[in-house]
PDB file of N, CA and C in Angstrom:
ATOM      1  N   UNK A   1      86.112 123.948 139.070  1.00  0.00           N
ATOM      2  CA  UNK A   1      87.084 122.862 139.001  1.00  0.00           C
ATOM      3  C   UNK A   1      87.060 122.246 137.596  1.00  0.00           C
ATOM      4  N   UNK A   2      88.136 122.133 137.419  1.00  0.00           N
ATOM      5  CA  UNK A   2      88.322 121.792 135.438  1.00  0.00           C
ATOM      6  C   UNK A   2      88.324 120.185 135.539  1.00  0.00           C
ATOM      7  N   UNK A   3      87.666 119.131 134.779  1.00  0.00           N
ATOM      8  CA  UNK A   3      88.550 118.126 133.888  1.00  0.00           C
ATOM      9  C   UNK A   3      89.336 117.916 133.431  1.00  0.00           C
ATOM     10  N   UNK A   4      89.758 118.889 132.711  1.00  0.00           N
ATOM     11  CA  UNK A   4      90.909 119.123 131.825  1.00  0.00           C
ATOM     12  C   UNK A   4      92.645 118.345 132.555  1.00  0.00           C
ATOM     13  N   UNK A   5      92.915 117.246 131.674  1.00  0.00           N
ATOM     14  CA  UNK A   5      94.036 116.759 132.251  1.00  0.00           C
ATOM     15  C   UNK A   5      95.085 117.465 132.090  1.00  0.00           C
ATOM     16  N   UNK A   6      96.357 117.247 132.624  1.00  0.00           N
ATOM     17  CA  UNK A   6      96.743 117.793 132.210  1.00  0.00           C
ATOM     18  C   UNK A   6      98.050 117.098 131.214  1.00  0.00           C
ATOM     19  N   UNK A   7      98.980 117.891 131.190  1.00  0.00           N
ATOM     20  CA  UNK A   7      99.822 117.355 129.481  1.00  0.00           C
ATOM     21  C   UNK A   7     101.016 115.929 130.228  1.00  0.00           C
ATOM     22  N   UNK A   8     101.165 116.050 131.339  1.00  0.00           N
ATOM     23  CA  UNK A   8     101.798 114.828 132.097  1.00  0.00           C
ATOM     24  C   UNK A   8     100.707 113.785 132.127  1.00  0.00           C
ATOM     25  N   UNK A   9      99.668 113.778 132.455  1.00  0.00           N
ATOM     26  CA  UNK A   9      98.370 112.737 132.377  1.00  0.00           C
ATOM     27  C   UNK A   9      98.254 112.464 131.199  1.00  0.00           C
ATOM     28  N   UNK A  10      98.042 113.174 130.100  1.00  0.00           N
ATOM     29  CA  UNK A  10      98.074 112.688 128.996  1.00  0.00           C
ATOM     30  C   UNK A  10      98.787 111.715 128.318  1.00  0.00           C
ATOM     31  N   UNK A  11     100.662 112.286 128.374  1.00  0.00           N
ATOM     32  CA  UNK A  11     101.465 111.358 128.047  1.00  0.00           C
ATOM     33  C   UNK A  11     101.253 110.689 128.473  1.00  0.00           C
ATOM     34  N   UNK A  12     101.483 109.914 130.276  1.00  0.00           N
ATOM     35  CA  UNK A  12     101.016 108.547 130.808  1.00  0.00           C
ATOM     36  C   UNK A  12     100.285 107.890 130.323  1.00  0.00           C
ATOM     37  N   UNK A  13      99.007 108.414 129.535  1.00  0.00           N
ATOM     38  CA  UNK A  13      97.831 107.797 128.916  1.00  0.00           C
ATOM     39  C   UNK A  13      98.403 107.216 127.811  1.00  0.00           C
ATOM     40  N   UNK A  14      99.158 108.200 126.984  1.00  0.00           N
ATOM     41  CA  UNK A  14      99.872 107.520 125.856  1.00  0.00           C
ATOM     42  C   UNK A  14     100.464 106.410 125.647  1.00  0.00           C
ATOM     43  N   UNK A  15     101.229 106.818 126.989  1.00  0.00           N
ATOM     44  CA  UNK A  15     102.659 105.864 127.121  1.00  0.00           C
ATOM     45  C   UNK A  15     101.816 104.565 127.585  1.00  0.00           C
ATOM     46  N   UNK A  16     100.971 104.561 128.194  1.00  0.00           N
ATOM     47  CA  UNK A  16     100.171 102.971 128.596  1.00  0.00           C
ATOM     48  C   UNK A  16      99.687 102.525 127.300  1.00  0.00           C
ATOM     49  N   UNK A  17      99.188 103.458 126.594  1.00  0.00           N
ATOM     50  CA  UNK A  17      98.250 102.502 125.291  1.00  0.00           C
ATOM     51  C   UNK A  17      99.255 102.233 124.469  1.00  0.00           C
ATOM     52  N   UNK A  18      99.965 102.801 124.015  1.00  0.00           N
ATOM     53  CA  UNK A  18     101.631 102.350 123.278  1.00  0.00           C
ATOM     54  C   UNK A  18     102.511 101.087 123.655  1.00  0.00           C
ATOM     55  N   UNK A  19     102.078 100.504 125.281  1.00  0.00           N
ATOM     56  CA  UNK A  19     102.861  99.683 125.803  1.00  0.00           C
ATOM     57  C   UNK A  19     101.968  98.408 125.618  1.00  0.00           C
ATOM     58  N   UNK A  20     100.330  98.683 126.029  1.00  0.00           N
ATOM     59  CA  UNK A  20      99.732  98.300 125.140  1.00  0.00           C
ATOM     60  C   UNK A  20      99.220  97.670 124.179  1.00  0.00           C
ATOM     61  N   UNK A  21      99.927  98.123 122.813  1.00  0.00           N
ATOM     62  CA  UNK A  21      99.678  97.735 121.775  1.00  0.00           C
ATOM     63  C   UNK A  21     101.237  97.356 121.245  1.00  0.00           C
ATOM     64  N   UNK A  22     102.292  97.718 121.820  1.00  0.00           N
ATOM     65  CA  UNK A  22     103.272  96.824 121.717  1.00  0.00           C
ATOM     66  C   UNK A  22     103.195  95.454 122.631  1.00  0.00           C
ATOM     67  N   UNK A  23     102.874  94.912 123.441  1.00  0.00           N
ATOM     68  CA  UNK A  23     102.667  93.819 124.572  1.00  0.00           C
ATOM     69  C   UNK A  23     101.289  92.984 122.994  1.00  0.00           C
ATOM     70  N   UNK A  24     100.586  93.425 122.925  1.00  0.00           N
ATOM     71  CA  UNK A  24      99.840  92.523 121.942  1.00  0.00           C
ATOM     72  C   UNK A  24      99.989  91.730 121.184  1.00  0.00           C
ATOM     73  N   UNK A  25      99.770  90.429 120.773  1.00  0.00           N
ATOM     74  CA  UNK A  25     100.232  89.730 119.876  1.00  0.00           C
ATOM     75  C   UNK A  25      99.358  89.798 119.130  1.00  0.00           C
ATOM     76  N   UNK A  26      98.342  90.925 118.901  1.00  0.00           N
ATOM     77  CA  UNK A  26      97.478  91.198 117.699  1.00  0.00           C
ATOM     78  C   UNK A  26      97.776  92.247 117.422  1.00  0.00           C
ATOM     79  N   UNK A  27      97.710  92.801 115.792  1.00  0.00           N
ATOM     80  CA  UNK A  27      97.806  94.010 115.412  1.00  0.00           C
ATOM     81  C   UNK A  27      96.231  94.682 115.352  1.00  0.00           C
ATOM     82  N   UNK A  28      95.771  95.562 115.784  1.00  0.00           N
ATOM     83  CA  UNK A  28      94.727  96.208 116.553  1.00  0.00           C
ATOM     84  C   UNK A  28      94.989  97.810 115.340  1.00  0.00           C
ATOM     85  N   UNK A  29      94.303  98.062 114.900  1.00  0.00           N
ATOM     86  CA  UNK A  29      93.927  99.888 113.703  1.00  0.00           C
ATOM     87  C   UNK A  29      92.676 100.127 114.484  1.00  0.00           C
ATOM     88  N   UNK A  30      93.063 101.544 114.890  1.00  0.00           N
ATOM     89  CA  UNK A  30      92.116 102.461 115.105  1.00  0.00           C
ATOM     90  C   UNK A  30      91.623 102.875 113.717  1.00  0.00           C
ATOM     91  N   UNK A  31      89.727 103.067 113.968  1.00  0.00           N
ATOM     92  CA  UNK A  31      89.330 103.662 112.672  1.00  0.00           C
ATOM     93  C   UNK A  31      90.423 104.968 112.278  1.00  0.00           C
ATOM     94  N   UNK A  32      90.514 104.830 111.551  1.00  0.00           N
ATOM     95  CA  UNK A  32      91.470 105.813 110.228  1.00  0.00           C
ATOM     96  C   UNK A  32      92.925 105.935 110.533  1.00  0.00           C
ATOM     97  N   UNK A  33      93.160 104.865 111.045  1.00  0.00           N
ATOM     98  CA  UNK A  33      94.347 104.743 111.207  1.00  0.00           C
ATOM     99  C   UNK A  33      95.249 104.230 110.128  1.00  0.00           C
ATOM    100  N   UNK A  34      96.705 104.332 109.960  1.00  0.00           N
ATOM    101  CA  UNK A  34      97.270 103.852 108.665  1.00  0.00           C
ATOM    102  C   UNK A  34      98.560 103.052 109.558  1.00  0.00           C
ATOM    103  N   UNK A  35      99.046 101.733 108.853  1.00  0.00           N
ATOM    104  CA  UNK A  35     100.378 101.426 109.436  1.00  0.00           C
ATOM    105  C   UNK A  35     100.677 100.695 108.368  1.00  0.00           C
ATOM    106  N   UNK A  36     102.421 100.164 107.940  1.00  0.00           N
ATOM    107  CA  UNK A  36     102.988  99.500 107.154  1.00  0.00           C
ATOM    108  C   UNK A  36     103.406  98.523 107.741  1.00  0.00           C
ATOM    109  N   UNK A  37     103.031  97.510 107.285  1.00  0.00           N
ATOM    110  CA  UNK A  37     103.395  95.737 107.998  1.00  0.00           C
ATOM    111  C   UNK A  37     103.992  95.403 106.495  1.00  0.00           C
ATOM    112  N   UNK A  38     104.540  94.377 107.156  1.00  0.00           N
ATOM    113  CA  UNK A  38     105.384  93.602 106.430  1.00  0.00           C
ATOM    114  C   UNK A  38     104.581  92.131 106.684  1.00  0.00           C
ATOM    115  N   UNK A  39     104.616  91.194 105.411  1.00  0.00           N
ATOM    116  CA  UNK A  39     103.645  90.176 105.672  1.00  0.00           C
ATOM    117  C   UNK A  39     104.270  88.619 105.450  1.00  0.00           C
ATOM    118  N   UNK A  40     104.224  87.705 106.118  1.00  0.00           N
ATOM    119  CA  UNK A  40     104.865  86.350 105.604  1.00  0.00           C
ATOM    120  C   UNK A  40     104.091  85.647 105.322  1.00  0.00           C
ATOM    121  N   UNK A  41     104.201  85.499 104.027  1.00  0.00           N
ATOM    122  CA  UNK A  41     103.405  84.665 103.176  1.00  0.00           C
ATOM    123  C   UNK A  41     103.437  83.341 103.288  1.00  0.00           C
ATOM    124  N   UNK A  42     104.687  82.867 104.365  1.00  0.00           N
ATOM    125  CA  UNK A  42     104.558  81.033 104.678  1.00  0.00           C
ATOM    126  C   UNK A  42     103.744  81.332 106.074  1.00  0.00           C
ATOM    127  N   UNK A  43     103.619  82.054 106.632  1.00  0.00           N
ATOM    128  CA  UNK A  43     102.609  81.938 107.991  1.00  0.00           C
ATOM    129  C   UNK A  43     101.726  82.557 107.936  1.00  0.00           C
ATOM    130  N   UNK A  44     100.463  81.910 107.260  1.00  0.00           N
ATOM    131  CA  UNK A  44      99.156  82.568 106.972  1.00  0.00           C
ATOM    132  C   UNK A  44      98.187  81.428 107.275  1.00  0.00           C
ATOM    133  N   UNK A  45      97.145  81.057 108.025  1.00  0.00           N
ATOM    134  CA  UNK A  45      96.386  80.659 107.627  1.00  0.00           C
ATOM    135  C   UNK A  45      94.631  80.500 108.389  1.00  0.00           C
ATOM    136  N   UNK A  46      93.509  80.005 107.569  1.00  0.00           N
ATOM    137  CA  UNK A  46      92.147  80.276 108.187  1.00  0.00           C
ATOM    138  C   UNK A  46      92.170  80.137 109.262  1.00  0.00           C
ATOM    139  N   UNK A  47      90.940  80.891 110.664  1.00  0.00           N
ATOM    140  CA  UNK A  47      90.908  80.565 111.738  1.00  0.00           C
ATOM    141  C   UNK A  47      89.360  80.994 111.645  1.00  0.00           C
ATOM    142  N   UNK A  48      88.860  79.904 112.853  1.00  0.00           N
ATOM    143  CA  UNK A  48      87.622  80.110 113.049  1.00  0.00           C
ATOM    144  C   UNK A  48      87.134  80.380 114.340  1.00  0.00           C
ATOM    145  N   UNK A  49      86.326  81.960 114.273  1.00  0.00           N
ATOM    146  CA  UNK A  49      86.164  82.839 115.366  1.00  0.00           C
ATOM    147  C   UNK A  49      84.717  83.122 115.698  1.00  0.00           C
ATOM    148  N   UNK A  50      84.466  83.576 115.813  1.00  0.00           N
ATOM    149  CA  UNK A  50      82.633  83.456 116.804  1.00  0.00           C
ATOM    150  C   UNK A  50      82.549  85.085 117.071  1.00  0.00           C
ATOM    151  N   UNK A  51      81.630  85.930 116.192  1.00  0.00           N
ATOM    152  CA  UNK A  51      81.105  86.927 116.545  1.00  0.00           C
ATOM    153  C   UNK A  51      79.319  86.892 116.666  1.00  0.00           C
ATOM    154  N   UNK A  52      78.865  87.381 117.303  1.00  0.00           N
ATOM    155  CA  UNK A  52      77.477  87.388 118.057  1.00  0.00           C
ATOM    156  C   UNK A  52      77.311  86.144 117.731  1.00  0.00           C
ATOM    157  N   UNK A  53      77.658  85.502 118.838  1.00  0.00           N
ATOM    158  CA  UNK A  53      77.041  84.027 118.327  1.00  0.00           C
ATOM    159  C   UNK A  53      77.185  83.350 117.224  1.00  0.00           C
ATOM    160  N   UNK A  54      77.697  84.121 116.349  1.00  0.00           N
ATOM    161  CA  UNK A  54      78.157  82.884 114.965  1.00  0.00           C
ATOM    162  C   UNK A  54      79.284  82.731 114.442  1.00  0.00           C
ATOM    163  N   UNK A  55      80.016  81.653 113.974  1.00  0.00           N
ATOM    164  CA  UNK A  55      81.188  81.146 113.182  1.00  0.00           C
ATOM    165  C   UNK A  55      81.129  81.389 112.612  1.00  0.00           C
ATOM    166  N   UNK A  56      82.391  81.819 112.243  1.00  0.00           N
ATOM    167  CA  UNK A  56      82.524  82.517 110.549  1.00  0.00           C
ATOM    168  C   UNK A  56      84.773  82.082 110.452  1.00  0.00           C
ATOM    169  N   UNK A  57      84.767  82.182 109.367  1.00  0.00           N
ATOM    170  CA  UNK A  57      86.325  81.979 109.191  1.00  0.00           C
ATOM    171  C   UNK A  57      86.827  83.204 108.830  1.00  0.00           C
ATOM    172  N   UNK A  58      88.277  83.472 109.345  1.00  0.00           N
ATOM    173  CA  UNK A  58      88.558  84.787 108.970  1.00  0.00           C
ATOM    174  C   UNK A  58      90.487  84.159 108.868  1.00  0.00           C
ATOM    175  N   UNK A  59      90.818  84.941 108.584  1.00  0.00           N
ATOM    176  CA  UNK A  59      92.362  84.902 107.801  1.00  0.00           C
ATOM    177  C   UNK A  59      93.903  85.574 108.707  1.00  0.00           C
ATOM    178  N   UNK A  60      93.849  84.693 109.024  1.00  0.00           N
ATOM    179  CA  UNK A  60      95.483  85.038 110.141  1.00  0.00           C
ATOM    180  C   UNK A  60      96.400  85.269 109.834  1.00  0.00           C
ATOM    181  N   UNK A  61      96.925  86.589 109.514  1.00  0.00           N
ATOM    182  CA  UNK A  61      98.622  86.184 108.948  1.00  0.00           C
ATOM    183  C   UNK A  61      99.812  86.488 109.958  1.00  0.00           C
ATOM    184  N   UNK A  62     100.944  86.049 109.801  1.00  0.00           N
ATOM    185  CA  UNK A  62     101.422  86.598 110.625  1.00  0.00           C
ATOM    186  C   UNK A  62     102.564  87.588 110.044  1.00  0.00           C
ATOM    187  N   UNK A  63     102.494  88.993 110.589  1.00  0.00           N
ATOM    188  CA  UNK A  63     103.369  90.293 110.317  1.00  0.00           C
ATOM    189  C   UNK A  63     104.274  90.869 111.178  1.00  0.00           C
ATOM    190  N   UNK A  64     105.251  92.033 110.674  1.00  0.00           N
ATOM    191  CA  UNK A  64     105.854  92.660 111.799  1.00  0.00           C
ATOM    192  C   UNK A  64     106.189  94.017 111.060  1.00  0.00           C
ATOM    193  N   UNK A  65     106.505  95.070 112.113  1.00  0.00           N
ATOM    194  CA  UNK A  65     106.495  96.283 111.574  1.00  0.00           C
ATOM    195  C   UNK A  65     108.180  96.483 111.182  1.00  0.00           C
ATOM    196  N   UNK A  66     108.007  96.864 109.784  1.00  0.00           N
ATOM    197  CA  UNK A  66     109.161  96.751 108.886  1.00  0.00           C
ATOM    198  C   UNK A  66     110.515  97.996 109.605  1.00  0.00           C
ATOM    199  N   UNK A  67     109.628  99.080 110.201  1.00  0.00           N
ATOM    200  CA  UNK A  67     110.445 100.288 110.803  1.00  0.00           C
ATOM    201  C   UNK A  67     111.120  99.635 112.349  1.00  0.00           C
ATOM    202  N   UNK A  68     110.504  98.454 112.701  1.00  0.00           N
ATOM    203  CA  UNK A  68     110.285  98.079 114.483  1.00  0.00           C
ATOM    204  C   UNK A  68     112.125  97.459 114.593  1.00  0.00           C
ATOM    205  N   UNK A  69     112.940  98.124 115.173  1.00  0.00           N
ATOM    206  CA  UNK A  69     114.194  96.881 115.537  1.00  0.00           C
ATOM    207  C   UNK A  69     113.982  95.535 115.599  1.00  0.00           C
ATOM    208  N   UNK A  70     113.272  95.273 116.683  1.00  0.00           N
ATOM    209  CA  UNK A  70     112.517  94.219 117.722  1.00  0.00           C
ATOM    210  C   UNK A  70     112.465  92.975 116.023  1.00  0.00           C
ATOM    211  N   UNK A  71     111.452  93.385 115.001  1.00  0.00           N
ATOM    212  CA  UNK A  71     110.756  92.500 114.548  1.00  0.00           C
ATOM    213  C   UNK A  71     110.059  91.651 114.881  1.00  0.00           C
ATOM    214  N   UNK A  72     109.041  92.128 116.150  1.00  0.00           N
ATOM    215  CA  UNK A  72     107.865  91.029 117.150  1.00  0.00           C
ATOM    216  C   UNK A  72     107.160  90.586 116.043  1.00  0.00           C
ATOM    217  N   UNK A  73     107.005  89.561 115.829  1.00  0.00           N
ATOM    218  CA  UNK A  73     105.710  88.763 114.982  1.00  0.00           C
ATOM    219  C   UNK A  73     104.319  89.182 115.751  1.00  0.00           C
ATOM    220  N   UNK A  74     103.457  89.499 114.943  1.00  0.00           N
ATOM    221  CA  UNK A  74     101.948  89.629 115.398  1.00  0.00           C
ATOM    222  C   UNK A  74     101.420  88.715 114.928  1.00  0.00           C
ATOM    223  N   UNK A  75      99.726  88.818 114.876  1.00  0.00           N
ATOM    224  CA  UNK A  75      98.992  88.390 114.238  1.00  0.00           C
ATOM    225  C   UNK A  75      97.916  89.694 113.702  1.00  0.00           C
ATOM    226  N   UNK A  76      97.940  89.446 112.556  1.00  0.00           N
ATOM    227  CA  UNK A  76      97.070  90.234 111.775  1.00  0.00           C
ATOM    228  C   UNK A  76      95.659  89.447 111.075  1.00  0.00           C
ATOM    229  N   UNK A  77      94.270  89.780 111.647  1.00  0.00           N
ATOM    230  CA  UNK A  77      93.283  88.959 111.227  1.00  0.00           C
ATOM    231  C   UNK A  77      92.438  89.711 110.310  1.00  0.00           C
ATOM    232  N   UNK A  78      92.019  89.198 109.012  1.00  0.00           N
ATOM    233  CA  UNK A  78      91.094  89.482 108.049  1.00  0.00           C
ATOM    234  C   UNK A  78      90.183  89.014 107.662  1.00  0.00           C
ATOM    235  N   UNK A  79      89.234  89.784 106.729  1.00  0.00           N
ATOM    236  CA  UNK A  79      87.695  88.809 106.410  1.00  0.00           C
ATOM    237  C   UNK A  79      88.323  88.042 105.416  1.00  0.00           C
ATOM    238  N   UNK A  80      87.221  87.521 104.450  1.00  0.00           N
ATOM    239  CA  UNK A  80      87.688  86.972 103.353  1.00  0.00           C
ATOM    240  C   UNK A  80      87.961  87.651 102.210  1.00  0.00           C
ATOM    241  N   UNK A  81      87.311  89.145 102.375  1.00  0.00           N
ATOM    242  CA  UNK A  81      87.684  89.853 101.433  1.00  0.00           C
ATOM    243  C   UNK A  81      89.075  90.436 101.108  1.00  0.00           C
ATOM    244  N   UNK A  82      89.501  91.058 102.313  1.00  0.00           N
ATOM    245  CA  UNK A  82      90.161  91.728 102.762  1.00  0.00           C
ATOM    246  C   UNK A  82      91.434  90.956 102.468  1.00  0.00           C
ATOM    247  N   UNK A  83      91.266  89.633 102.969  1.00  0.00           N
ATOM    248  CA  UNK A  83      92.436  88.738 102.785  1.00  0.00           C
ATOM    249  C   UNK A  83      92.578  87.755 100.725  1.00  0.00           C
ATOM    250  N   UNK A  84      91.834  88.098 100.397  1.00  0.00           N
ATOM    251  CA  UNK A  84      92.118  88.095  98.719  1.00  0.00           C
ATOM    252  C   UNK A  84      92.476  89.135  98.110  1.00  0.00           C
ATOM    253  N   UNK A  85      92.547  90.684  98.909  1.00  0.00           N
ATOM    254  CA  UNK A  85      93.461  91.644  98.441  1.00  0.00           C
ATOM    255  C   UNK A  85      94.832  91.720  98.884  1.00  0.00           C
ATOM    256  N   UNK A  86      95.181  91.107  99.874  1.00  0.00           N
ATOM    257  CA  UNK A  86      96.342  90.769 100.597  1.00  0.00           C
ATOM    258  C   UNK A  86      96.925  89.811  99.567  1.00  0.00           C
ATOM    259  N   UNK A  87      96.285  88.675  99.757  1.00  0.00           N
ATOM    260  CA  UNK A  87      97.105  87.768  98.560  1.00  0.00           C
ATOM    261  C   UNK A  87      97.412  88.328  97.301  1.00  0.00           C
ATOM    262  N   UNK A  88      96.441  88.572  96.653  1.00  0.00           N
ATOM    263  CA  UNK A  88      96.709  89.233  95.204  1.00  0.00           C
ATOM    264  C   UNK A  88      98.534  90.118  95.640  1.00  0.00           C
ATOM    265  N   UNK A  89      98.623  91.113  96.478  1.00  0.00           N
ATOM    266  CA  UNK A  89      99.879  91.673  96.534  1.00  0.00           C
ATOM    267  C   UNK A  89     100.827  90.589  96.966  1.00  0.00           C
ATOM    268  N   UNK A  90     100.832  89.725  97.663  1.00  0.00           N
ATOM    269  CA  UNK A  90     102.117  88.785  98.171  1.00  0.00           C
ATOM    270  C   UNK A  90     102.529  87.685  96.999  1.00  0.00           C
ATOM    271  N   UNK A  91     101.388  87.724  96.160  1.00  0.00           N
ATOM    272  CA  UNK A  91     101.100  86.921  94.825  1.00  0.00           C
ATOM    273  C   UNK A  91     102.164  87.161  93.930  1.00  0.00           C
ATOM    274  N   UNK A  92     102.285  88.767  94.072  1.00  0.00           N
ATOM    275  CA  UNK A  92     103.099  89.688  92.913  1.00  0.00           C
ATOM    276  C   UNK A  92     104.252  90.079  93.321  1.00  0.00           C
ATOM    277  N   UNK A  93     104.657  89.313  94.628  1.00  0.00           N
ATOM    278  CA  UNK A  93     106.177  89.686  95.494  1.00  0.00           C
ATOM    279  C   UNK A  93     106.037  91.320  96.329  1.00  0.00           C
ATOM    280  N   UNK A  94     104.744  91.234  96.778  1.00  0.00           N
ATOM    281  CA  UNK A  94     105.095  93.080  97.313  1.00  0.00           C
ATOM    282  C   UNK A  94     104.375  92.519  98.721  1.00  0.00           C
ATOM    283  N   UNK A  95     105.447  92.507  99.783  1.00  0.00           N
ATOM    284  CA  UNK A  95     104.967  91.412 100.895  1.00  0.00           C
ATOM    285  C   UNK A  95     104.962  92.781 102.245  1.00  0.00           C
ATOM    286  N   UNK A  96     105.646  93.818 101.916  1.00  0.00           N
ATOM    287  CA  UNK A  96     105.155  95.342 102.700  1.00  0.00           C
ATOM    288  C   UNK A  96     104.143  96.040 101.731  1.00  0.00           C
ATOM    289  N   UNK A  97     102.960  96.072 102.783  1.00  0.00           N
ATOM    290  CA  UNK A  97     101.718  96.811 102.430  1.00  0.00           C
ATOM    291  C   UNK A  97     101.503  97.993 103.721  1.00  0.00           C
ATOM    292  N   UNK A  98     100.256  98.475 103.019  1.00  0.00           N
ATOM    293  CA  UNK A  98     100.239 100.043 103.711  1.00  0.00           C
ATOM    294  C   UNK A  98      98.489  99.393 104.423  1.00  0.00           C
ATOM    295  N   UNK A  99      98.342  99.391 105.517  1.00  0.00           N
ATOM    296  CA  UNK A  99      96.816  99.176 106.226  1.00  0.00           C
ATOM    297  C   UNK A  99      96.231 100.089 105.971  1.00  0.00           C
ATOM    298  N   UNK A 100      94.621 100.569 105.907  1.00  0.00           N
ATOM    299  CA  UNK A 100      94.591 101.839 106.361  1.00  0.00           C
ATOM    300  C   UNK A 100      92.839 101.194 106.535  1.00  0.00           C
ATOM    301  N   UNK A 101      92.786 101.777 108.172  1.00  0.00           N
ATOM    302  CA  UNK A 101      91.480 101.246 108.271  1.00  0.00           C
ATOM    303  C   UNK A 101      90.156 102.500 108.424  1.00  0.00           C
ATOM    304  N   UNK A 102      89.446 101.907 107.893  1.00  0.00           N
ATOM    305  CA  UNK A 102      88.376 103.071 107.611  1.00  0.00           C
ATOM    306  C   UNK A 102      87.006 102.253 108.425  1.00  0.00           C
ATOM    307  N   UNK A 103      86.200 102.962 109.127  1.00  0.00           N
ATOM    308  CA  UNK A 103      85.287 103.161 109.533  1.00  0.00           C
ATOM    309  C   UNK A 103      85.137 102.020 111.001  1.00  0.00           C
ATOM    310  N   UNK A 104      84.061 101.864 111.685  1.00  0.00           N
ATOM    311  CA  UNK A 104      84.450 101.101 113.143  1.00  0.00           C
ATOM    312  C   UNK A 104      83.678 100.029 112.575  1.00  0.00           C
ATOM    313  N   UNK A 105      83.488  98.890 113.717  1.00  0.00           N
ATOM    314  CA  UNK A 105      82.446  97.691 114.264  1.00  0.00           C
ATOM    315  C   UNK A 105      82.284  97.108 112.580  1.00  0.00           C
ATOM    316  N   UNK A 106      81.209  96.767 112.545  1.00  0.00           N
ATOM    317  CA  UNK A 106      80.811  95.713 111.476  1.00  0.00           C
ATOM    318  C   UNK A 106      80.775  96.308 109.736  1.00  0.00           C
ATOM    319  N   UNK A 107      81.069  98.112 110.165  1.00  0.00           N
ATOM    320  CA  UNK A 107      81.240  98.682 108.861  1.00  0.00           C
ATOM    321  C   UNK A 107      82.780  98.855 108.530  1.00  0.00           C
ATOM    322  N   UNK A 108      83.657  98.185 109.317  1.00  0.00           N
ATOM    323  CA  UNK A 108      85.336  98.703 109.222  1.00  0.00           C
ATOM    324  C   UNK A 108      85.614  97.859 107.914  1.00  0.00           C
ATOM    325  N   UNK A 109      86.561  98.579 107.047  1.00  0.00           N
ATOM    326  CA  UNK A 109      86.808  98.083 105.571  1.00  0.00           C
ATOM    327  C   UNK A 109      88.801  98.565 105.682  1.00  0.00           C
ATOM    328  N   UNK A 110      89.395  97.549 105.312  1.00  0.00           N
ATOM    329  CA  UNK A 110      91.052  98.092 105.159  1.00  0.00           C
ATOM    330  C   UNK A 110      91.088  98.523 103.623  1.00  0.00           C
ATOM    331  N   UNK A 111      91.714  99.047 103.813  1.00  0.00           N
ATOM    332  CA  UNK A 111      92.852 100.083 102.005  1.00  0.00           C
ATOM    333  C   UNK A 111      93.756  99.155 102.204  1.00  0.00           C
ATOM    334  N   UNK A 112      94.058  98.344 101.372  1.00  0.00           N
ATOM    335  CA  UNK A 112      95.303  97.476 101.041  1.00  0.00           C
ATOM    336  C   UNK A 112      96.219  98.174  99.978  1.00  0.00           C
ATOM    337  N   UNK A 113      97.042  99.241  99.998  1.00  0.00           N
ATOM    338  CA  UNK A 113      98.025  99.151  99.027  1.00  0.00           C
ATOM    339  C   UNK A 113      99.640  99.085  99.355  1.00  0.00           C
ATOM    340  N   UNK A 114     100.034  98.966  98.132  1.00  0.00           N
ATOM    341  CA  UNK A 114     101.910  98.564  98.889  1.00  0.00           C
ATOM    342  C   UNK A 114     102.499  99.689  99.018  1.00  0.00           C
ATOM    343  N   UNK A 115     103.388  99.421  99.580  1.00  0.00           N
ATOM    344  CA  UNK A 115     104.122 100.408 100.673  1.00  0.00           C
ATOM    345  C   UNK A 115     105.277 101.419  99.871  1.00  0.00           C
TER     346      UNK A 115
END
């Protein structure tokens, strides 16, 4: 007897995590994943969040996917690093950037370049 799903189970699987991550009002990157957001530079600002037990501030902006009809506003959250490479580009008028997230958990780092 196989595991093996099959290619109708699969899609379903798809089609749920797609519905998913459209229903989210967070934008969510799988390690090595890449996406192009579009960023508003008047709706940005610190929020303070609690990982293992500790506060730390991290950087909210709010985006939407430039290809999407819809234009759903998300929220897109960053460290502090992450979010002074963001600025530097919205700084210089280039407010569509390219995500690209590399590695999981407490080692995940974004590629910020424009689109």
């Amino acid at each position: 007897m196989s595991n093996e799903l099959t290619y109708k189970a699969k899609e379903n699987l798809r089609r749920n995590e797609e519905s998913r991550k459209k229903e989210s009002k967070y934008v969510k990157l799988d390690p090595a994943e890449k996406r192009i957001l579009r960023f508003n530079a008047e709706k940005m600002e610190p929020v303070e969040v609690e990982f293992d037990g500790k506060k730390s501030v991290r950087y909210q902006y709010i985006v939407t996917d430039p290809n999407d009809p819809v234009q759903q506003e998300k929220y897109f959250t960053v460290s502090k690093r992450t979010s002074a490479v963001i600025d530097t580009y919205l700084l210089e008028g280039k407010t569509i950037l390219t995500i690209h997230r590399i590695g999981a958990g407490k080692d995940t780092q974004y590629i910020i370049t424009p689109a």
